[in-house]
PDB file of N, CA and C in Angstrom:
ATOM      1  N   UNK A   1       9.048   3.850 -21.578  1.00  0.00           N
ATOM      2  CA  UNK A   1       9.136   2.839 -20.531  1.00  0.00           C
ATOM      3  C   UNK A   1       7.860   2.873 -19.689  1.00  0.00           C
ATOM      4  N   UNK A   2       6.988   1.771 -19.605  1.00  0.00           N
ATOM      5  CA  UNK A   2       5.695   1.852 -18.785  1.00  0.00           C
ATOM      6  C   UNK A   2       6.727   1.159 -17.261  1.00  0.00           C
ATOM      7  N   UNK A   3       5.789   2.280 -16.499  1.00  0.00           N
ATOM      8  CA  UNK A   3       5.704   1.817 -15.159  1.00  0.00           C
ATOM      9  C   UNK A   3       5.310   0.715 -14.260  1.00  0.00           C
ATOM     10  N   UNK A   4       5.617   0.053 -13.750  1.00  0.00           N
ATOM     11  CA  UNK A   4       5.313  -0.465 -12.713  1.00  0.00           C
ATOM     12  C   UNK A   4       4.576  -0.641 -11.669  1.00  0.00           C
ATOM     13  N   UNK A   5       3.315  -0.607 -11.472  1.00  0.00           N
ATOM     14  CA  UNK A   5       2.335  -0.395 -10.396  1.00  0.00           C
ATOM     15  C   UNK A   5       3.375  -0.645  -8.919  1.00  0.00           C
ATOM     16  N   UNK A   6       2.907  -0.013  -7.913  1.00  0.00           N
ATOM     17  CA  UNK A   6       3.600  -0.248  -6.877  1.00  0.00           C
ATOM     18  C   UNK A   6       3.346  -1.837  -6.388  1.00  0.00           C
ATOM     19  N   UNK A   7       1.884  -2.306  -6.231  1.00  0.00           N
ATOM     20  CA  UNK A   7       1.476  -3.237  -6.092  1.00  0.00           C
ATOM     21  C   UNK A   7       2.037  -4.717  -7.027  1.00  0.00           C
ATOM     22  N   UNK A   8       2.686  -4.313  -7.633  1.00  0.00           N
ATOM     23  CA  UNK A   8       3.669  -5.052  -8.506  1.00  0.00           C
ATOM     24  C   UNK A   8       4.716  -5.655  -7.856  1.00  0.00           C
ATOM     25  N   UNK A   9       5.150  -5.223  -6.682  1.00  0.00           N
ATOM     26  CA  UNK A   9       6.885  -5.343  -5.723  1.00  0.00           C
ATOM     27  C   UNK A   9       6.641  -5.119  -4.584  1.00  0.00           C
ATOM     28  N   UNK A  10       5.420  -5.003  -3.680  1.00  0.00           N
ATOM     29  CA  UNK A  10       5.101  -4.381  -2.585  1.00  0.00           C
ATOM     30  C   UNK A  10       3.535  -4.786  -2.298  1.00  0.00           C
ATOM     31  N   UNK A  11       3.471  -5.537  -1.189  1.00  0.00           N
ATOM     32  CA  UNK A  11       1.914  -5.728  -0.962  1.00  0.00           C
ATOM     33  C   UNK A  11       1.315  -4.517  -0.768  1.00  0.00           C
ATOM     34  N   UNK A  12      -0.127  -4.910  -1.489  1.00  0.00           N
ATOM     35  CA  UNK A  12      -1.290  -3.497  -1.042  1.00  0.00           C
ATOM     36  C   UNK A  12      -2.082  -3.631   0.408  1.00  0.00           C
ATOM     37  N   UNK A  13      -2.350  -2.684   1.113  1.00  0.00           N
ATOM     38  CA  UNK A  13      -3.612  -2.648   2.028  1.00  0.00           C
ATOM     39  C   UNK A  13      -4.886  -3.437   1.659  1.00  0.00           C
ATOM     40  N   UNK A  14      -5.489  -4.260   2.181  1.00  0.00           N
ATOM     41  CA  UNK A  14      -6.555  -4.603   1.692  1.00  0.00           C
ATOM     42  C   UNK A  14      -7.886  -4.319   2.764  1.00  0.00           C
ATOM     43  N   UNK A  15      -7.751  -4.631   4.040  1.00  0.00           N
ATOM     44  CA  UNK A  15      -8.601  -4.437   5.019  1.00  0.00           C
ATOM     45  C   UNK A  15      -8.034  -3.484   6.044  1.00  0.00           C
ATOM     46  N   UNK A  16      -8.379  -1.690   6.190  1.00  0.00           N
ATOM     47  CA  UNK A  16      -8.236  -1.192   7.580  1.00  0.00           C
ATOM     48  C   UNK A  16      -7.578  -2.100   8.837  1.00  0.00           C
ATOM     49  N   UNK A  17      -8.558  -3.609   9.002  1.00  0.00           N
ATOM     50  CA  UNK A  17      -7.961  -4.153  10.440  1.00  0.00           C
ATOM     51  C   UNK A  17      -6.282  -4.672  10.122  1.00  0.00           C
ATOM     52  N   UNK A  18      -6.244  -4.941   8.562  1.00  0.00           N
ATOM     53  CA  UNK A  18      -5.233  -5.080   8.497  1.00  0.00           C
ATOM     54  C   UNK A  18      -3.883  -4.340   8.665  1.00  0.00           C
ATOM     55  N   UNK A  19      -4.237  -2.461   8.541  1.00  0.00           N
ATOM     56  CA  UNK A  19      -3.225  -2.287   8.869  1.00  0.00           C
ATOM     57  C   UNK A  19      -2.738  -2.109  10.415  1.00  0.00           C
ATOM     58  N   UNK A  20      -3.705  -2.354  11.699  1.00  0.00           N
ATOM     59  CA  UNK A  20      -3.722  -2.449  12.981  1.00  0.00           C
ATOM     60  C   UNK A  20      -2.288  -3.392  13.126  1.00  0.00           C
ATOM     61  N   UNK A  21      -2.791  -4.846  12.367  1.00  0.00           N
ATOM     62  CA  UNK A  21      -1.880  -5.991  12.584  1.00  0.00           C
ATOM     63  C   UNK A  21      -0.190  -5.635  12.617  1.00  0.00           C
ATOM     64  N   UNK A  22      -0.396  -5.234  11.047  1.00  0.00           N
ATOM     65  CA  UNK A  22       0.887  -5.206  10.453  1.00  0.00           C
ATOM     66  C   UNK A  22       1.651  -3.399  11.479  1.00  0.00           C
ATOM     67  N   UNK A  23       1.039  -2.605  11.944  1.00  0.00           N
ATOM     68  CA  UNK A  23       1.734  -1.914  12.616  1.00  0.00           C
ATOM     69  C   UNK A  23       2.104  -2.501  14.076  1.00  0.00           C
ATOM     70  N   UNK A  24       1.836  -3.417  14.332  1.00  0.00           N
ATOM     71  CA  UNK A  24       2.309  -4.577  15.717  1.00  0.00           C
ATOM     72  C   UNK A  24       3.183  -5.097  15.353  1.00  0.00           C
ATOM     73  N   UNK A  25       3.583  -5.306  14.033  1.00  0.00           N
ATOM     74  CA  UNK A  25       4.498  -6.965  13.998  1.00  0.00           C
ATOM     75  C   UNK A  25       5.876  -5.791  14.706  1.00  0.00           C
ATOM     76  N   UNK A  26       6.821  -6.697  14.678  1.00  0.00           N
ATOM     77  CA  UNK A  26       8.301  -6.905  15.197  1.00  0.00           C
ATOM     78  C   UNK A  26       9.039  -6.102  13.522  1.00  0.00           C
ATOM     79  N   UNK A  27      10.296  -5.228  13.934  1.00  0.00           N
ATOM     80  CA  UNK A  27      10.562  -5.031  12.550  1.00  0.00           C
ATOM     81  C   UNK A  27      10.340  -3.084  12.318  1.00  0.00           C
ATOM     82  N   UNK A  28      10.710  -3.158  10.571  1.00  0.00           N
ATOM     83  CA  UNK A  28      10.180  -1.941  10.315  1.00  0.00           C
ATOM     84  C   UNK A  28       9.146  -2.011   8.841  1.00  0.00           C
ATOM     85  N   UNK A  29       8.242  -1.405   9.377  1.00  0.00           N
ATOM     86  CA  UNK A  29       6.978  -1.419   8.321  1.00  0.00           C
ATOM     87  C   UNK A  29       7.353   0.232   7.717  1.00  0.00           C
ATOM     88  N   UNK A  30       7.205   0.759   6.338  1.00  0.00           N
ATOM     89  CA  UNK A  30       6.775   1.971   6.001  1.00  0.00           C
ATOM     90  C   UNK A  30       5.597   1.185   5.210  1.00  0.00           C
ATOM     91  N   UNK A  31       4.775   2.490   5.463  1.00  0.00           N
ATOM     92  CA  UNK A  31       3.378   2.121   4.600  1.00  0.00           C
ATOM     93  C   UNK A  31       3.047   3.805   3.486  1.00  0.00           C
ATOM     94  N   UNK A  32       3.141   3.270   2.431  1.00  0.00           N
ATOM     95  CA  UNK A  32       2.834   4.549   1.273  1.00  0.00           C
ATOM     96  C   UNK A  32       1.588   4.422   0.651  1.00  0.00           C
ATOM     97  N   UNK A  33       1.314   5.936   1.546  1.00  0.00           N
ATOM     98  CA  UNK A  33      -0.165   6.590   0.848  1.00  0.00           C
ATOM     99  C   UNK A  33       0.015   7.128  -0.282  1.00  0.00           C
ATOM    100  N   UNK A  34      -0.725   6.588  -0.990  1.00  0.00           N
ATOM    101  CA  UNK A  34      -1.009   7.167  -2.730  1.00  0.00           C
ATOM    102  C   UNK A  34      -1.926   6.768  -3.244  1.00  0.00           C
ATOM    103  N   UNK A  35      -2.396   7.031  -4.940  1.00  0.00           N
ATOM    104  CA  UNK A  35      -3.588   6.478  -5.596  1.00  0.00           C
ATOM    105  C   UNK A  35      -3.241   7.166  -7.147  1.00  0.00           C
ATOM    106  N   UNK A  36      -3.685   6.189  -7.593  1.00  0.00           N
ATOM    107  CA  UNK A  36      -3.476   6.077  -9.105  1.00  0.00           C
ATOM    108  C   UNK A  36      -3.221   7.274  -9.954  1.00  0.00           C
ATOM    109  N   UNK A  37      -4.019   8.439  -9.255  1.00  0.00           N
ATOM    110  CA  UNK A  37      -4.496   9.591 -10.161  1.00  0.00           C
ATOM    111  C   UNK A  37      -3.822  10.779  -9.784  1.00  0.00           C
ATOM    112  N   UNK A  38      -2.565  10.687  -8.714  1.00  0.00           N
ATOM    113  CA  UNK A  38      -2.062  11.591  -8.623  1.00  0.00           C
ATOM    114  C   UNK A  38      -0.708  11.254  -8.954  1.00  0.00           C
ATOM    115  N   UNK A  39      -0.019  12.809  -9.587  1.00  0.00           N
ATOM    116  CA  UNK A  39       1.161  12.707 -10.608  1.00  0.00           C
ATOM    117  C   UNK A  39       2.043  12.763 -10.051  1.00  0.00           C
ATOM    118  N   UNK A  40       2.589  13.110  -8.774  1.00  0.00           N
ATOM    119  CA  UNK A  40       3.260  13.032  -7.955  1.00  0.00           C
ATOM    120  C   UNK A  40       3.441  11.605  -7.255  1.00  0.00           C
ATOM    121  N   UNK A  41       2.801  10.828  -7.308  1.00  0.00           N
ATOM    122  CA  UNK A  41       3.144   9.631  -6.789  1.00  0.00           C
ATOM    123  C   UNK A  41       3.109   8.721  -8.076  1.00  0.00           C
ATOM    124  N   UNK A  42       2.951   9.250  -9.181  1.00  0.00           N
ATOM    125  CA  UNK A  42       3.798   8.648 -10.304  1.00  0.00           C
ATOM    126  C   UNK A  42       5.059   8.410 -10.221  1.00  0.00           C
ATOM    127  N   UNK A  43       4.904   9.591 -10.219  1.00  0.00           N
ATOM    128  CA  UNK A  43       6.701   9.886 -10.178  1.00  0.00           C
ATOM    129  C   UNK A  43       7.547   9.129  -9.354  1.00  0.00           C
ATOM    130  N   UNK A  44       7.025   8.531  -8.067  1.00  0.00           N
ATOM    131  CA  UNK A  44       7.484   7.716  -7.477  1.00  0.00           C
ATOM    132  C   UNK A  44       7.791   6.398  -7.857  1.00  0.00           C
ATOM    133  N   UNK A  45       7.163   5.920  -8.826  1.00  0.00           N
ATOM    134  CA  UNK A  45       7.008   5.127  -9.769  1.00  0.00           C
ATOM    135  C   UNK A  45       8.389   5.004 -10.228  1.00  0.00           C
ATOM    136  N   UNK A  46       9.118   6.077 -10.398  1.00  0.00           N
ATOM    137  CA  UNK A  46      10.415   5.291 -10.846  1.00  0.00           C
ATOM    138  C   UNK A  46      11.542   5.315 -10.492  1.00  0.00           C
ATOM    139  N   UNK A  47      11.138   5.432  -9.118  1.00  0.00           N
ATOM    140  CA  UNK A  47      12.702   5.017  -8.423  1.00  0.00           C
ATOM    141  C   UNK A  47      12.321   3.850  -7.185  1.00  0.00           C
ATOM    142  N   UNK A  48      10.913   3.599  -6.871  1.00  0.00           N
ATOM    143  CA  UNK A  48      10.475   2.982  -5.535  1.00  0.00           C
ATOM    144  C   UNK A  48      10.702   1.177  -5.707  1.00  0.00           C
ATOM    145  N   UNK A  49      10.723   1.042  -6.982  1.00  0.00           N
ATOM    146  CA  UNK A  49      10.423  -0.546  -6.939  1.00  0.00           C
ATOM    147  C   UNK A  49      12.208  -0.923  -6.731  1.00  0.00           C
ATOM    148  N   UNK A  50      13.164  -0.176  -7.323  1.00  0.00           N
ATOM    149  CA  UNK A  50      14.677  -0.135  -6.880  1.00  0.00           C
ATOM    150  C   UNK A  50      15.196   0.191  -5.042  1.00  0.00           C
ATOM    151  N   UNK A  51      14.458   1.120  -4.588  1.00  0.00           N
ATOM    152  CA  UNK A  51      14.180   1.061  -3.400  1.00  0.00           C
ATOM    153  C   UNK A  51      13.963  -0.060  -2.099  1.00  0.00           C
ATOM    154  N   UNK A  52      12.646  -0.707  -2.806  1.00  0.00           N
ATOM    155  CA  UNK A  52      12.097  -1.809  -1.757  1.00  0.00           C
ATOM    156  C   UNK A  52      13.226  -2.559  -1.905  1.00  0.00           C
ATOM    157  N   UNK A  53      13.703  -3.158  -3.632  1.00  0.00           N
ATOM    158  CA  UNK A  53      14.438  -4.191  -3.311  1.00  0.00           C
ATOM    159  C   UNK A  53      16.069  -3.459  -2.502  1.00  0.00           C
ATOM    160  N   UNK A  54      16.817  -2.568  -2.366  1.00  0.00           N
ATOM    161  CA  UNK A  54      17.590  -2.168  -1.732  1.00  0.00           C
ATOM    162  C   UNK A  54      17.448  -2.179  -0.214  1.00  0.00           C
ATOM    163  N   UNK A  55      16.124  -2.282   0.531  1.00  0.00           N
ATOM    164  CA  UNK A  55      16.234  -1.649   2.188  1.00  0.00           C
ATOM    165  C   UNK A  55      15.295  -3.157   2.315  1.00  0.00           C
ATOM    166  N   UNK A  56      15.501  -4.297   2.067  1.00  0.00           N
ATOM    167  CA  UNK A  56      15.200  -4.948   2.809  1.00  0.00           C
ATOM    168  C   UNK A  56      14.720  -5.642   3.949  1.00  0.00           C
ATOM    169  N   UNK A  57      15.527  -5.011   5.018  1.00  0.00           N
ATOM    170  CA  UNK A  57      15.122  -5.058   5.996  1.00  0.00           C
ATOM    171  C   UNK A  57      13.811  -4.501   6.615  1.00  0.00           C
ATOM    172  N   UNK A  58      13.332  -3.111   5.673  1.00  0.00           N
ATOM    173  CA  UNK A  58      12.062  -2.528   5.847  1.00  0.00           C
ATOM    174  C   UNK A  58      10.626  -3.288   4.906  1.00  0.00           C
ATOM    175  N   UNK A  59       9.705  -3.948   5.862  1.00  0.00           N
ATOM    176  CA  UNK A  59       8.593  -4.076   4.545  1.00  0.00           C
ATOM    177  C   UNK A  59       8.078  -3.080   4.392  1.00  0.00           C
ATOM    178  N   UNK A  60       7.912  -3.126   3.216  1.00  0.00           N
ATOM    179  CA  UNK A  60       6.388  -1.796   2.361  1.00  0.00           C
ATOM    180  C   UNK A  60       5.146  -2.276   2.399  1.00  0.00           C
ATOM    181  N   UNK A  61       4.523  -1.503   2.590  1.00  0.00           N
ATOM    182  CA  UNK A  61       2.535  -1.594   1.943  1.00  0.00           C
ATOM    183  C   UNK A  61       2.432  -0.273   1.474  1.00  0.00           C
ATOM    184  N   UNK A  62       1.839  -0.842   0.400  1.00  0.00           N
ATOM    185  CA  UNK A  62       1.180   0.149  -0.611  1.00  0.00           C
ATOM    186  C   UNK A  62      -0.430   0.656   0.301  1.00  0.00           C
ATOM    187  N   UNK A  63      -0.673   1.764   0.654  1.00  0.00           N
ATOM    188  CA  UNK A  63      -1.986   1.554   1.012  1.00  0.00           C
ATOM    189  C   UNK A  63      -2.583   3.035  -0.293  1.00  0.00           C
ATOM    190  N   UNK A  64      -3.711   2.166  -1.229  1.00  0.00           N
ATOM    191  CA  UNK A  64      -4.311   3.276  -1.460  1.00  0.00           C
ATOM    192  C   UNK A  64      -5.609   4.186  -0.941  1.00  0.00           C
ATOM    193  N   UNK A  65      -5.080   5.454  -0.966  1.00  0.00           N
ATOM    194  CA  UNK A  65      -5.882   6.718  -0.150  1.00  0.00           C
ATOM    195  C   UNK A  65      -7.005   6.677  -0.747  1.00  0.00           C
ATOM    196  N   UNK A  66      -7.101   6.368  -1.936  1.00  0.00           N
ATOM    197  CA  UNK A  66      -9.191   6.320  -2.076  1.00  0.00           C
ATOM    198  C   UNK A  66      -9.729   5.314  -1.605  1.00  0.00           C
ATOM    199  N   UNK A  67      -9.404   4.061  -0.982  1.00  0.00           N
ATOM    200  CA  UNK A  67      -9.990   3.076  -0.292  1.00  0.00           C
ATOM    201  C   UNK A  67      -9.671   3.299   1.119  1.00  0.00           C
ATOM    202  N   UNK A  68      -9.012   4.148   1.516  1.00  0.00           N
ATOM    203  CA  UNK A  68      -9.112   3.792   2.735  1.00  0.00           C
ATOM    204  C   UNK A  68      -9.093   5.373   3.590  1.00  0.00           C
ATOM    205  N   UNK A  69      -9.890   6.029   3.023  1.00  0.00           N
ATOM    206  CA  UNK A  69     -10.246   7.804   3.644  1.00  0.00           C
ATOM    207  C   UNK A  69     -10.102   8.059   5.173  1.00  0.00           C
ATOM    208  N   UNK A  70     -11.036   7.110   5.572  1.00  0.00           N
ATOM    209  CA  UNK A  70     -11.145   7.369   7.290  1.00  0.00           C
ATOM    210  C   UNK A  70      -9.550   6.917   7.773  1.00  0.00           C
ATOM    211  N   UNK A  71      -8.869   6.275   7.150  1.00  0.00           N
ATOM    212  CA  UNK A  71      -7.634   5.753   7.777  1.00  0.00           C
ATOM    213  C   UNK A  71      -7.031   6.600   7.997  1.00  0.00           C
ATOM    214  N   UNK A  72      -6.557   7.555   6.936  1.00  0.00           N
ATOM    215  CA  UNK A  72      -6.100   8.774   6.043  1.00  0.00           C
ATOM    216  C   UNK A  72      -6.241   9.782   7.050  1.00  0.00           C
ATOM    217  N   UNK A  73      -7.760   9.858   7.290  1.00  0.00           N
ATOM    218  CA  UNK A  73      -7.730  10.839   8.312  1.00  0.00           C
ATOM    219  C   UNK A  73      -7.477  10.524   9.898  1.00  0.00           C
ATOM    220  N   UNK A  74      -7.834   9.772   9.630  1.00  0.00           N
ATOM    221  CA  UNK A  74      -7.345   9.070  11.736  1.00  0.00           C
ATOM    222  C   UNK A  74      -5.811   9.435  11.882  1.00  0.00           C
ATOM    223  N   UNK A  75      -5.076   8.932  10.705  1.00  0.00           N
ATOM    224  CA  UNK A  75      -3.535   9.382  10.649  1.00  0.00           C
ATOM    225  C   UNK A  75      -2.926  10.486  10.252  1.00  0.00           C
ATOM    226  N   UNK A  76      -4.105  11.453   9.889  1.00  0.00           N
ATOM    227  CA  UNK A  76      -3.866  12.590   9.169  1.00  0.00           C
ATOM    228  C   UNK A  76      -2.863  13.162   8.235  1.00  0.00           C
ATOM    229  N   UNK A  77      -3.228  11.941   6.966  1.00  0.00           N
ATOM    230  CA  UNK A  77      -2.479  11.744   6.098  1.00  0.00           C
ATOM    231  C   UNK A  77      -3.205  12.729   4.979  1.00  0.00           C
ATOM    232  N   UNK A  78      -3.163  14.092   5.177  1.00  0.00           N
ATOM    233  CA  UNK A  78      -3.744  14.483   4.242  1.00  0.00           C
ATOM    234  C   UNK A  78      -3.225  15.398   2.725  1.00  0.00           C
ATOM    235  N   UNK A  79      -2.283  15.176   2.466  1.00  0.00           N
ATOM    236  CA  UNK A  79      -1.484  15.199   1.230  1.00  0.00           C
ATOM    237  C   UNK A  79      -1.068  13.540   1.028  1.00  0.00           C
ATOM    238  N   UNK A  80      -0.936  13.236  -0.634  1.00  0.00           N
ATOM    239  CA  UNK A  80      -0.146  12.231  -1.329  1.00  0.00           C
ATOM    240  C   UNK A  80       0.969  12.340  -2.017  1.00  0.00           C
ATOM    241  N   UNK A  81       2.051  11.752  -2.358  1.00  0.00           N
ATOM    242  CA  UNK A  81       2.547  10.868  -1.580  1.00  0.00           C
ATOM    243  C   UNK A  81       2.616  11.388  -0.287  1.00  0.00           C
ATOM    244  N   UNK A  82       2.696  10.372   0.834  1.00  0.00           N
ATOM    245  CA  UNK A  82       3.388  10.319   2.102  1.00  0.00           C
ATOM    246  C   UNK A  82       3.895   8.691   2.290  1.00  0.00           C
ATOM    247  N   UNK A  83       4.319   8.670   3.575  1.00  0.00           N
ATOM    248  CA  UNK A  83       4.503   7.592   4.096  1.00  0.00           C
ATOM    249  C   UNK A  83       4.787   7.437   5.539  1.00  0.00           C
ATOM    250  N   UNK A  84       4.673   6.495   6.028  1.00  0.00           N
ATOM    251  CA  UNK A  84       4.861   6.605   7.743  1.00  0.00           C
ATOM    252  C   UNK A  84       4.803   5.459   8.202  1.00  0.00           C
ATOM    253  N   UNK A  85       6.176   5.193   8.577  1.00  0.00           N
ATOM    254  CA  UNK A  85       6.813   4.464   9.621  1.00  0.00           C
ATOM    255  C   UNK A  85       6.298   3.525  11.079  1.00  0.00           C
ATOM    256  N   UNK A  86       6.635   2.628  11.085  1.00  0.00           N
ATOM    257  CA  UNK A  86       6.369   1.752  12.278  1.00  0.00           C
ATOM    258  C   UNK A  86       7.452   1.118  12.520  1.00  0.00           C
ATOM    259  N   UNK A  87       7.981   1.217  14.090  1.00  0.00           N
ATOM    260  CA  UNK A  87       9.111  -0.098  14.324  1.00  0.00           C
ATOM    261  C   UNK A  87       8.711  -0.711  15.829  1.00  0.00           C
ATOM    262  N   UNK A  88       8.159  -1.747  15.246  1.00  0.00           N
ATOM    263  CA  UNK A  88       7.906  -2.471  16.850  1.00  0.00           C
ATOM    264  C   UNK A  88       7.194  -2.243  17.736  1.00  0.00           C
ATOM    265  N   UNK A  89       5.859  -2.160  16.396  1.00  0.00           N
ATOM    266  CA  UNK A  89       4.309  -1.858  16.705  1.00  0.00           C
ATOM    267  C   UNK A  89       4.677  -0.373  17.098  1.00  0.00           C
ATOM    268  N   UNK A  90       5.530   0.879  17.158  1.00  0.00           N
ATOM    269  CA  UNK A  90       5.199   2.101  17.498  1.00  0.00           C
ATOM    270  C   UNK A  90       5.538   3.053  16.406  1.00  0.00           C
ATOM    271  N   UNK A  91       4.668   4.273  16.283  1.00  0.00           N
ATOM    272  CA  UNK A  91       4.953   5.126  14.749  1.00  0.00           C
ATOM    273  C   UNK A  91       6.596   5.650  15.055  1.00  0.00           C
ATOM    274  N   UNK A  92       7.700   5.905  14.229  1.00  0.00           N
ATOM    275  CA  UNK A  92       8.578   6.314  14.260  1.00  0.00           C
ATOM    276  C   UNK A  92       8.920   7.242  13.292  1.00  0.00           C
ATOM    277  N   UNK A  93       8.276   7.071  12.241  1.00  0.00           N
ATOM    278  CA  UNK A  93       8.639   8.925  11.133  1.00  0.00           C
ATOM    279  C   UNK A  93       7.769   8.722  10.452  1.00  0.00           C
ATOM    280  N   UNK A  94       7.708   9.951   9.865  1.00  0.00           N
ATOM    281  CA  UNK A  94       6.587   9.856   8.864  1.00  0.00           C
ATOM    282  C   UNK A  94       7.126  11.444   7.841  1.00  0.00           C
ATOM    283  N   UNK A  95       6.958  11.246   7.028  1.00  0.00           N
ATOM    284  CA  UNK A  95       7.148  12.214   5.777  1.00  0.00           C
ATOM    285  C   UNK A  95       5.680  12.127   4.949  1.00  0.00           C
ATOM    286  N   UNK A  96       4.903  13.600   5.469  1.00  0.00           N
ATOM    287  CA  UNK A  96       3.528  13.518   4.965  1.00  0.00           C
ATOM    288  C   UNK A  96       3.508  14.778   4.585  1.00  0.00           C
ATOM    289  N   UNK A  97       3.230  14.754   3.640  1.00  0.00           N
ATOM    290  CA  UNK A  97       2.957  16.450   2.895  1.00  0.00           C
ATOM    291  C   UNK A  97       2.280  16.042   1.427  1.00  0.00           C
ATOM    292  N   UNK A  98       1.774  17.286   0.740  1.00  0.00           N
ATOM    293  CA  UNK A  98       1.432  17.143  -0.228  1.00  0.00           C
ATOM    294  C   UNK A  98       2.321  17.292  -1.155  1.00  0.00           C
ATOM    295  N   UNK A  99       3.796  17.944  -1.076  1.00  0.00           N
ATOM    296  CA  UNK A  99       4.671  18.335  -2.192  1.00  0.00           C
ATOM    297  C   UNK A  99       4.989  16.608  -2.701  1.00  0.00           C
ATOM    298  N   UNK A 100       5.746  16.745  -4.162  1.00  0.00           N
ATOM    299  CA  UNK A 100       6.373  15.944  -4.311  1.00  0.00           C
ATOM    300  C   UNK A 100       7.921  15.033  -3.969  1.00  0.00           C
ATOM    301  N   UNK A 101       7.717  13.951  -4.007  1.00  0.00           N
ATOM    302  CA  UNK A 101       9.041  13.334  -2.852  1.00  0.00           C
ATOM    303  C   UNK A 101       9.979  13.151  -3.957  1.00  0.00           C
ATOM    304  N   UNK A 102      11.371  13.681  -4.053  1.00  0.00           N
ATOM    305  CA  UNK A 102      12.355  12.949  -4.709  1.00  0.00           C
ATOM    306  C   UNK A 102      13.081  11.995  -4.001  1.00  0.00           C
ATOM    307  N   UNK A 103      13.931  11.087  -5.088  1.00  0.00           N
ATOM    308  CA  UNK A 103      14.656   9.770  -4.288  1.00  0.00           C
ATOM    309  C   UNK A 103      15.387   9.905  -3.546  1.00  0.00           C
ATOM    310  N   UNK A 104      16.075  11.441  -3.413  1.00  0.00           N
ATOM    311  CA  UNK A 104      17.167  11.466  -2.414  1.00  0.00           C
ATOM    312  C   UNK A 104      15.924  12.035  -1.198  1.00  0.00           C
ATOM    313  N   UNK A 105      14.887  12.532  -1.112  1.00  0.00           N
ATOM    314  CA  UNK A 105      14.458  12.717  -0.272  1.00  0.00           C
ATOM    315  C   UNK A 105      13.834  11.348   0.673  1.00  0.00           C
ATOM    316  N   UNK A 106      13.547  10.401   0.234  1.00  0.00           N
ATOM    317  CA  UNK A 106      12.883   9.198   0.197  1.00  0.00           C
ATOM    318  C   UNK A 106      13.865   8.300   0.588  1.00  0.00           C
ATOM    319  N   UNK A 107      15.023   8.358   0.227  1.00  0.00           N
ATOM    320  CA  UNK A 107      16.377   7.628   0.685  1.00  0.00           C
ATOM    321  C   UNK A 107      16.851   8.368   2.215  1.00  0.00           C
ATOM    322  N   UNK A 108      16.394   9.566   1.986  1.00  0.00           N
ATOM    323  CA  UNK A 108      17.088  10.467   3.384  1.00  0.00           C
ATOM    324  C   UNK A 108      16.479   9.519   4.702  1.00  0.00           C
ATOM    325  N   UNK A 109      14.782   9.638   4.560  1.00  0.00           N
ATOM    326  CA  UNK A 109      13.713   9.643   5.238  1.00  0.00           C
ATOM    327  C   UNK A 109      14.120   7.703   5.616  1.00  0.00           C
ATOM    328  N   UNK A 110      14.148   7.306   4.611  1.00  0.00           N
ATOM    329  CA  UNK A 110      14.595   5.683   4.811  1.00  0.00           C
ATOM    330  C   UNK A 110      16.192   5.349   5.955  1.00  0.00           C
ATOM    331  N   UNK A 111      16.966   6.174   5.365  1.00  0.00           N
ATOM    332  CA  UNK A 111      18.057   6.050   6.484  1.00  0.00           C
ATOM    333  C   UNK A 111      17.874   6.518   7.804  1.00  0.00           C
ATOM    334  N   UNK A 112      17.015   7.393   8.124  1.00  0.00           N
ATOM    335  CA  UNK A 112      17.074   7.542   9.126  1.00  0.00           C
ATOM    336  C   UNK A 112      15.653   6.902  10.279  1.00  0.00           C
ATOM    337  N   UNK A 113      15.819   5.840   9.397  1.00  0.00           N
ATOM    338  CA  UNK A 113      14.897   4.425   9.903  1.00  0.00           C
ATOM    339  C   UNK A 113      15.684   3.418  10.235  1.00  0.00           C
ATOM    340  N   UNK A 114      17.074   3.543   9.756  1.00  0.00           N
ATOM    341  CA  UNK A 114      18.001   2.149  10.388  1.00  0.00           C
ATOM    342  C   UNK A 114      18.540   2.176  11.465  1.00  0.00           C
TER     343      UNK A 114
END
């Protein structure tokens, strides 16, 4: 079974100013740091695109960590996967480490965003 790019079901980061914007809007944003070449955020690969469409109410951005380094570090996102939270323009969780995320961990981290 080939995977799914995240960017497949989930807009990507494209411009830094962009993610300023989108952590303002109204709502809940998670935004997931990753990049192609790490195996651990493969793995995410096959439970995340079942995910987005389940929590609705939350948008995703894909942001990838080799385009956007200085971001990475301003947020000190320095393990992949992570992800981190916004509700109503303010950060509200974040699950950042370098280990790997399983779905019940990723589902945990999501519920306790509603």
């Amino acid at each position: 079974m080939k995977l799914k790019a995240f960017t497949e079901y989930m807009p990507a980061l494209t411009k830094e100013t962009q993610f300023e914007t989108l952590c303002e809007k109204q709502g809940i944003q998670v935004f997931l740091f990753s990049a192609d070449w790490c195996p651990d955020c493969v793995f995410l690969k096959t439970f995340m695109e079942e995910l987005v469409a389940e929590w609705k109410q939350i948008e995703f951005v894909y942001v990838n960590r080799d385009q956007f380094p200085s971001l990475c570090e301003r947020l000190a996102v320095l393990g992949i996967p992570s992800f981190i939270a916004y509700r109503d323009g303010k950060e509200c969780a974040r699950l950042v480490s370098t280990l790997r995320k399983s779905r019940a961990e990723v589902e945990a981290f999501l519920g306790g965003l509603a």
